[in-house]
Each structure stands twice: as structure tokens, then as C-alpha cells.
Protein backbone atom coordinates (compact mmCIF):
# COMPACT_ATOMS: atom_id res chain seq x y z
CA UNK A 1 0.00 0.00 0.00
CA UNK A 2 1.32 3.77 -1.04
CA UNK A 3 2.33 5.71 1.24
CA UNK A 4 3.80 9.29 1.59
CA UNK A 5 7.08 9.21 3.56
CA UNK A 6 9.07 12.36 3.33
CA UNK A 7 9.11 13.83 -0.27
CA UNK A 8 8.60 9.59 -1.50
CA UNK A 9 6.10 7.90 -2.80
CA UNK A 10 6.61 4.21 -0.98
CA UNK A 11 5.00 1.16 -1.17
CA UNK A 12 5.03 -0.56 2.41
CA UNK A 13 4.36 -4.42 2.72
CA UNK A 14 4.67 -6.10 6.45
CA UNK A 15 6.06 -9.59 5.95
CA UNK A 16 4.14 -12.59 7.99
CA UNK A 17 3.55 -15.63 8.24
CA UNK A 18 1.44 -17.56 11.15
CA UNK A 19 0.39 -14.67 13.10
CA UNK A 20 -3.07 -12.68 12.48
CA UNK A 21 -3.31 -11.45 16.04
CA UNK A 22 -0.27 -8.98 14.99
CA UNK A 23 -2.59 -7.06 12.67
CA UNK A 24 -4.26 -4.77 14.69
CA UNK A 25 -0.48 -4.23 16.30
CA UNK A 26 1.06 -3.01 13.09
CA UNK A 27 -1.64 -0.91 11.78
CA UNK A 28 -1.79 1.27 15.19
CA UNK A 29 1.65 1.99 13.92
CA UNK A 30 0.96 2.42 10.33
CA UNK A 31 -2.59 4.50 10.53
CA UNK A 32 -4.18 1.00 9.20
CA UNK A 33 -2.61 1.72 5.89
CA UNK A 34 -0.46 -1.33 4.91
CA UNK A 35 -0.15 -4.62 2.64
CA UNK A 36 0.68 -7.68 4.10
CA UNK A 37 2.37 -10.70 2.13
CA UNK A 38 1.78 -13.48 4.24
CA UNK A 39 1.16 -17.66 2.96
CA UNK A 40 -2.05 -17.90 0.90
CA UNK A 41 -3.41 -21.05 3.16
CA UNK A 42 -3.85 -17.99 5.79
CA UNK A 43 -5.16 -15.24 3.50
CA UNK A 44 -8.56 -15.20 5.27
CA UNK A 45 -7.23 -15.70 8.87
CA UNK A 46 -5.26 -12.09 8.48
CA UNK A 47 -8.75 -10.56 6.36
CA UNK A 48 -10.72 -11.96 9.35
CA UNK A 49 -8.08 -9.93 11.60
CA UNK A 50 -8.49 -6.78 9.70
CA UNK A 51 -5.93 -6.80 6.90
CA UNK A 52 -7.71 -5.13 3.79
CA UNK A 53 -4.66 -5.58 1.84
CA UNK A 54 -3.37 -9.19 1.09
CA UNK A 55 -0.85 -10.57 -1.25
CA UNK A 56 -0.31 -14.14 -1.30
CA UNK A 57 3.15 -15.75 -0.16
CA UNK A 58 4.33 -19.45 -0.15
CA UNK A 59 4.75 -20.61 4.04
CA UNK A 60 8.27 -20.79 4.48
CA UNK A 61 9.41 -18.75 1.69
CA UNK A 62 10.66 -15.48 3.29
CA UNK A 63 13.04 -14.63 0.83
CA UNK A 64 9.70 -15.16 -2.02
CA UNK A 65 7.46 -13.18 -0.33
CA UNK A 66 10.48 -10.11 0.23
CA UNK A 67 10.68 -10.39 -3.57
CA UNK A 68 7.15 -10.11 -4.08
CA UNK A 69 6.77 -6.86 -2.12
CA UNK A 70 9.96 -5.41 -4.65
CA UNK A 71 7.79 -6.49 -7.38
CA UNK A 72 4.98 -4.97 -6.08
CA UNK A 73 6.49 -1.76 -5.15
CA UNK A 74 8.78 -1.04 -8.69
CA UNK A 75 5.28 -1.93 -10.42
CA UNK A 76 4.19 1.30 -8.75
CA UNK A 77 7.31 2.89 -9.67
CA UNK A 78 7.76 3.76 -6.24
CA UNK A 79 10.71 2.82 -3.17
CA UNK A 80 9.89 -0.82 -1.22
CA UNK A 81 9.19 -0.66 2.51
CA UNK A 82 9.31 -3.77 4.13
CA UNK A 83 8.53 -4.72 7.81
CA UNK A 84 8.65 -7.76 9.72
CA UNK A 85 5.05 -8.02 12.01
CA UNK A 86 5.98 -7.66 15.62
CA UNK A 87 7.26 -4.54 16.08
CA UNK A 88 7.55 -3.27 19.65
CA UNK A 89 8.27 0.25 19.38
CA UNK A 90 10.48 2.48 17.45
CA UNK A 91 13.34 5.24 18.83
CA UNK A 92 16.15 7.92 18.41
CA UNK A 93 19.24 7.62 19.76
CA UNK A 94 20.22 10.93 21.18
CA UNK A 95 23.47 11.45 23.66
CA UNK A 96 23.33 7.60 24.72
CA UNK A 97 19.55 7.37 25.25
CA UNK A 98 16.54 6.39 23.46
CA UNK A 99 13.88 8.80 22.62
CA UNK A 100 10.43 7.86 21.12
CA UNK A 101 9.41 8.50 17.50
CA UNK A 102 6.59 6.93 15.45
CA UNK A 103 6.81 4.40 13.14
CA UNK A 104 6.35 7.48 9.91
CA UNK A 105 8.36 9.64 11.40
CA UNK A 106 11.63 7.13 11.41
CA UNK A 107 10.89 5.67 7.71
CA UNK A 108 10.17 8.99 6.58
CA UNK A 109 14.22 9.75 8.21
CA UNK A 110 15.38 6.25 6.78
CA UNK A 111 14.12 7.49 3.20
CA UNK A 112 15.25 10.81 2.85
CA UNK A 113 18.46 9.25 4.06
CA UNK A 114 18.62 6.43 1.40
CA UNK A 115 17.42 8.82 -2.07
CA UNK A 116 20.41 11.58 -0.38
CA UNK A 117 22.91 8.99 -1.40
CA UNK A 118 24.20 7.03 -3.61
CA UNK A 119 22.87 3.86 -2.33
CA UNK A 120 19.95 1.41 -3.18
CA UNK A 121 19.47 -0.24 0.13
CA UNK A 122 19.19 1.05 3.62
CA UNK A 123 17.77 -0.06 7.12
CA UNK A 124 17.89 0.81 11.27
CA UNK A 125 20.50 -0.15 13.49
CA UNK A 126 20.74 -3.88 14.66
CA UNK A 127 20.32 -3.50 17.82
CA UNK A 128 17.33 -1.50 19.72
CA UNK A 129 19.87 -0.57 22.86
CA UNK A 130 20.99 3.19 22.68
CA UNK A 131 24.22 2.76 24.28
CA UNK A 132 26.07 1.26 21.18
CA UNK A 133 24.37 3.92 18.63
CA UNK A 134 28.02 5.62 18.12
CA UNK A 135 27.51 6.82 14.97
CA UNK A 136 24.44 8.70 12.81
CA UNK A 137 25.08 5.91 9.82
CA UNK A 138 27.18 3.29 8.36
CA UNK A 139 27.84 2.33 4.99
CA UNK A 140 29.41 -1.48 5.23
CA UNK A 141 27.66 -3.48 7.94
CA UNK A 142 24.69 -5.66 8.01
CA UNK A 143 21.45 -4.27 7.88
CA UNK A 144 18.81 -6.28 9.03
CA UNK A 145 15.89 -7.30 7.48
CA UNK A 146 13.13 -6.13 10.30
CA UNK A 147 12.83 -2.93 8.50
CA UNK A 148 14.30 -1.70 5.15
CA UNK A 149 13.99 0.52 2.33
CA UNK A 150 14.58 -0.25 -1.14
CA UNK A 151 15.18 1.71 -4.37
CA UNK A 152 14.89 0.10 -7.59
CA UNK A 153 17.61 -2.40 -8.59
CA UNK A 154 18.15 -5.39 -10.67
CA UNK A 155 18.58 -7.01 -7.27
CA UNK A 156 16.91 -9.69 -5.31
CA UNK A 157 16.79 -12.04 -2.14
CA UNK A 158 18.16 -15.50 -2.43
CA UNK A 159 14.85 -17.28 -2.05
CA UNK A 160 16.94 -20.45 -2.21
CA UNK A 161 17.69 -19.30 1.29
CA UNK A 162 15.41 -20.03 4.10
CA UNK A 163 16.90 -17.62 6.69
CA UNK A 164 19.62 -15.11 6.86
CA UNK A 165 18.58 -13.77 3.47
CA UNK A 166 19.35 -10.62 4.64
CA UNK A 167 22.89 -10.96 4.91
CA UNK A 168 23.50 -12.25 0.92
CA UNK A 169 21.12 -9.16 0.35
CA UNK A 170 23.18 -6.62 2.35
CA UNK A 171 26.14 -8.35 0.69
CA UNK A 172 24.72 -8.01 -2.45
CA UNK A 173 24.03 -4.03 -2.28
CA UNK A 174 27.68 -3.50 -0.59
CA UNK A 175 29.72 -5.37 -3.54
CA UNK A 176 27.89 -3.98 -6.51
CA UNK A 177 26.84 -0.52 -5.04
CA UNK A 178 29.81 0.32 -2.92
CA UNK A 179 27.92 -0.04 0.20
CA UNK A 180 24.38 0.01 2.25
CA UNK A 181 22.98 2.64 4.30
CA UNK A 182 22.30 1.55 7.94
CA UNK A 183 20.92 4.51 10.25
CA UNK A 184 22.79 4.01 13.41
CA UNK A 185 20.77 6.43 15.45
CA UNK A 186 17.19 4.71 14.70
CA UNK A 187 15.88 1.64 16.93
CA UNK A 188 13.62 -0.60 16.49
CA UNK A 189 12.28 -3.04 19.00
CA UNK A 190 10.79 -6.22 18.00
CA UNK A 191 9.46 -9.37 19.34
CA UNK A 192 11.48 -11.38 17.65
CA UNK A 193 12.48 -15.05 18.91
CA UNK A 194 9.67 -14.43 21.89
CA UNK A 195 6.97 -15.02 19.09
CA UNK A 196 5.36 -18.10 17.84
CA UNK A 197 4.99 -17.92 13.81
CA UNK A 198 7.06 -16.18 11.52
CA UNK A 199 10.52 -17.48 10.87
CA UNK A 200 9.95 -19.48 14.86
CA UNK A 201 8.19 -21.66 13.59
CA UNK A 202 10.89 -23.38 10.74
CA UNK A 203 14.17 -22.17 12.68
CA UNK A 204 16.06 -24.92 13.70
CA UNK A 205 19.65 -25.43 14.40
CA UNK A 206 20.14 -27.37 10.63
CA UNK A 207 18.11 -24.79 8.99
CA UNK A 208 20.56 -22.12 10.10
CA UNK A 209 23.53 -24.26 9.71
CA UNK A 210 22.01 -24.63 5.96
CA UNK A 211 22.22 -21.28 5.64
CA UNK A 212 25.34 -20.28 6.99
CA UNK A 213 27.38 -22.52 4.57
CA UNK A 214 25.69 -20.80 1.38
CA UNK A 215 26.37 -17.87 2.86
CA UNK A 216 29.98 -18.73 3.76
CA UNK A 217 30.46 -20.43 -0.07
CA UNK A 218 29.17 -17.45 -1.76
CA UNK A 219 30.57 -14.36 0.71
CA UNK A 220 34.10 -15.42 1.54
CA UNK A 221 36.24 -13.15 3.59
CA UNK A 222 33.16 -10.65 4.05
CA UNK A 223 30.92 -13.38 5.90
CA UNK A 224 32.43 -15.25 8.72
CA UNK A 225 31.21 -17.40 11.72
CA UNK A 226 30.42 -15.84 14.76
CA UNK A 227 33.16 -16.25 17.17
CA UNK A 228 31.09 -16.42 20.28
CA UNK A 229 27.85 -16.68 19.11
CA UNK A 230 26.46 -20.35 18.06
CA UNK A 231 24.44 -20.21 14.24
CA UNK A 232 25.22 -16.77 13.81
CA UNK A 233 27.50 -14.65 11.50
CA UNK A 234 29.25 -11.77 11.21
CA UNK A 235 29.36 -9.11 7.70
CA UNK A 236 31.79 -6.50 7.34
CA UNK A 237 33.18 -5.40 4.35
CA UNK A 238 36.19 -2.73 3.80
CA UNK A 239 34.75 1.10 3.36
CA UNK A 240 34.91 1.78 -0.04
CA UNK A 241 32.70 5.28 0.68
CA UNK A 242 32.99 8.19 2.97
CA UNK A 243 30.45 7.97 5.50
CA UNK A 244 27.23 9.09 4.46
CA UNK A 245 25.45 11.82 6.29
């Protein structure tokens, strides 16, 4: 669904899979005014819940339904918003503490960020705790897939990947755009790994194994294990850009 963010026309799409009750949730942050890609078996559960805007997904297929909302959104010649459905609450990072914002108000930031540069891809920090926001933005590090902008590319997620797609995708940007965009000074707080549904319900400790070898085979040097941190990785590639403002 279009929406204006900033001086951009957008088309926002909330990713989701397994959980209807979250409907209500996301469109007190989004004035009710959103599309939601979620498996066809459970178009009418989310209608029934009170999404007016469906597109049908394939259950288990993150990467495929990510794709679908960049379909959707260059179709209306406009930049791809995508959110995951269990956002908690969304802040600035100002002097080492949080400080609320809406929903809008930070994707309007994240936008006018992203079409300022020269970048195609662009996101919120990875982490909703204040303390480590040490920097406005960052052109060469992970952005995570909770909430991104997109400008139109030739590029795409992996959907041969059942998790971690946004790491090839970040990867992706950062080797044939010269970087990503990753506001260090917005937060967002999600549910996450406390929810049933979503991505919960397939995660397992092969699944992310799975992943983590394609990842490793097709990323070398810029993807690496996590040193302390069991079926997780790390991405960080050299700055090829000045930092963008």
C-alpha cells in the first residue's frame, strides 16, 4: 500500500507468516494503511483480523514473499518498505539514550536518508539498545531485514535461502553498489524469537547451519562465523565510501 514518507512515494508491505493477532499491532503503527504478504493457506485468517490488503506468499518462503513486495512496489514505480510483524516500538538515539518517535516519522528519516545517497538499500540499526548507537550511519555493515527501504535495482533475495537472506542481500548491495545505508541512530524493537509464527516456527539449528554454509560459499572473507555466538555470522566489508550523512 502507497504511502507518503518524506518527499517519496513508498510502497510498504509487512512480511508474515502464522500470526493474524499482529494485525491490529502493526496498523496502530501504520494508521491501518499497509499490505501484508503473508502464505495464501492464511489469507482469510489475516482478512478476518483486519488486513484489507493481502498478497499471497508461499509458508516458508521469506526470501519469495520479500521479492514479491519489490515487485509490487517497482510496479508502482515507487521505493519498497518492508517490515517484519511484531514490532515493539520504534526510537532515536540521542546522547546515549533512546527517545520515542513513530513508526512514519523514522521511515520517513530512513528514506530521505537512502534517495540523499548514492545507495539502493538502507535499514535501522541492529540492535534497539541506545548505548552502542556511536555513529548517525554506516555504509558497510549488516542491515537487518526487520525494516528496510529499497530503491529500484536489478537485485533480489536468495529465495533459495530459508533464513539469513538478509545478509547475501546486504552483501549483495555493498559489492555492486559500494555499500548500504544503515541509520545508526534509529531503533527498532521487536518481538522477535519471543513469538510463535514467523521465521519461529521453521528455525532450527540445521536450517541455520544450511544457511550459513551458502552464505559462507558465496561471501568469503566478508561473511564469517560468529566467534562467540552459536548459528550466527558476522558481515563486514572494507569502506569503499565516505560515510554518508
Amino acid at each position: 500500500m502507497l504511502h507518503e514518507l518524506g518527499t517519496e512515494r513508498c510502497w510498504v508491505a509487512v512480511i508474515s507468516a502464522g500470526r493474524p493477532q499482529n494485525v491490529e499491532r502493526m496498523h496502530c503503527h501504520l494508521d491501518g494503511r499497509a499490505t501484508w504478504i503473508v502464505p495464501e493457506e492464511q489469507i482469510d485468517d489475516y482478512r478476518e483480523a483486519g488486513a484489507a490488503s493481502l498478497v499471497p506468499g508461499t509458508l516458508g518462503k521469506v526470501a519469495r514473499s520479500r521479492n514479491l513486495a519489490l515487485d509490487a512496489a517497482w510496479e508502482a514505480s515507487s521505493t519498497c518498505v518492508q517490515l517484519d510483524d511484531d514490532l515493539k516500538r520504534v526510537r532515536r538515539a540521542v546522547d546515549g539514550k533512546g527517545v520515542d518517535i513513530t513508526l512514519p516519522e523514522a521511515l520517513s528519516e530512513i528514506v530521505e536518508r537512502l534517495h540523499m545517497s548514492d545507495f539502493y538499500y538502507a535499514g535501522g540499526a541492529p540492535t534497539d539498545n541506545p548505548y552502542f548507537s556511536r555513529r548517525r550511519t554506516s555504509t558497510n555493515l549488516f542491515i537487518k531485514s526487520g525494516c528496510t527501504v529499497v530503491r529500484r535495482s536489478e537485485l533480489r533475495y536468495e529465495e533459495s535461502l530459508q533464513l539469513k537472506e538478509d545478509y547475501d542481500f546486504t552483501a549483495q548491495h555493498i559489492t555492486t553498489f559500494g555499500g548500504a545505508l544503515r541509520c545508526d541512530d534509529i531503533l527498532f524493537s521487536w518481538e522477535q524469537y519471543t513469538n510463535a509464527g514467523g521465521c519461529s516456527d521453521f528455525r532450527s539449528a540445521e536450517a541455520e547451519e544450511e544457511s550459513i554454509r551458502w552464505l559462507l560459499g558465496r561471501w568469503p572473507g566478508m561473511i564469517k562465523r560468529h566467534p562467540r555466538r552459536e548459528h550466527e555470522v558476522l558481515l563486514k566489508a572494507p569502506a569503499r565510501r565516505r560515510e554518508a550523512l
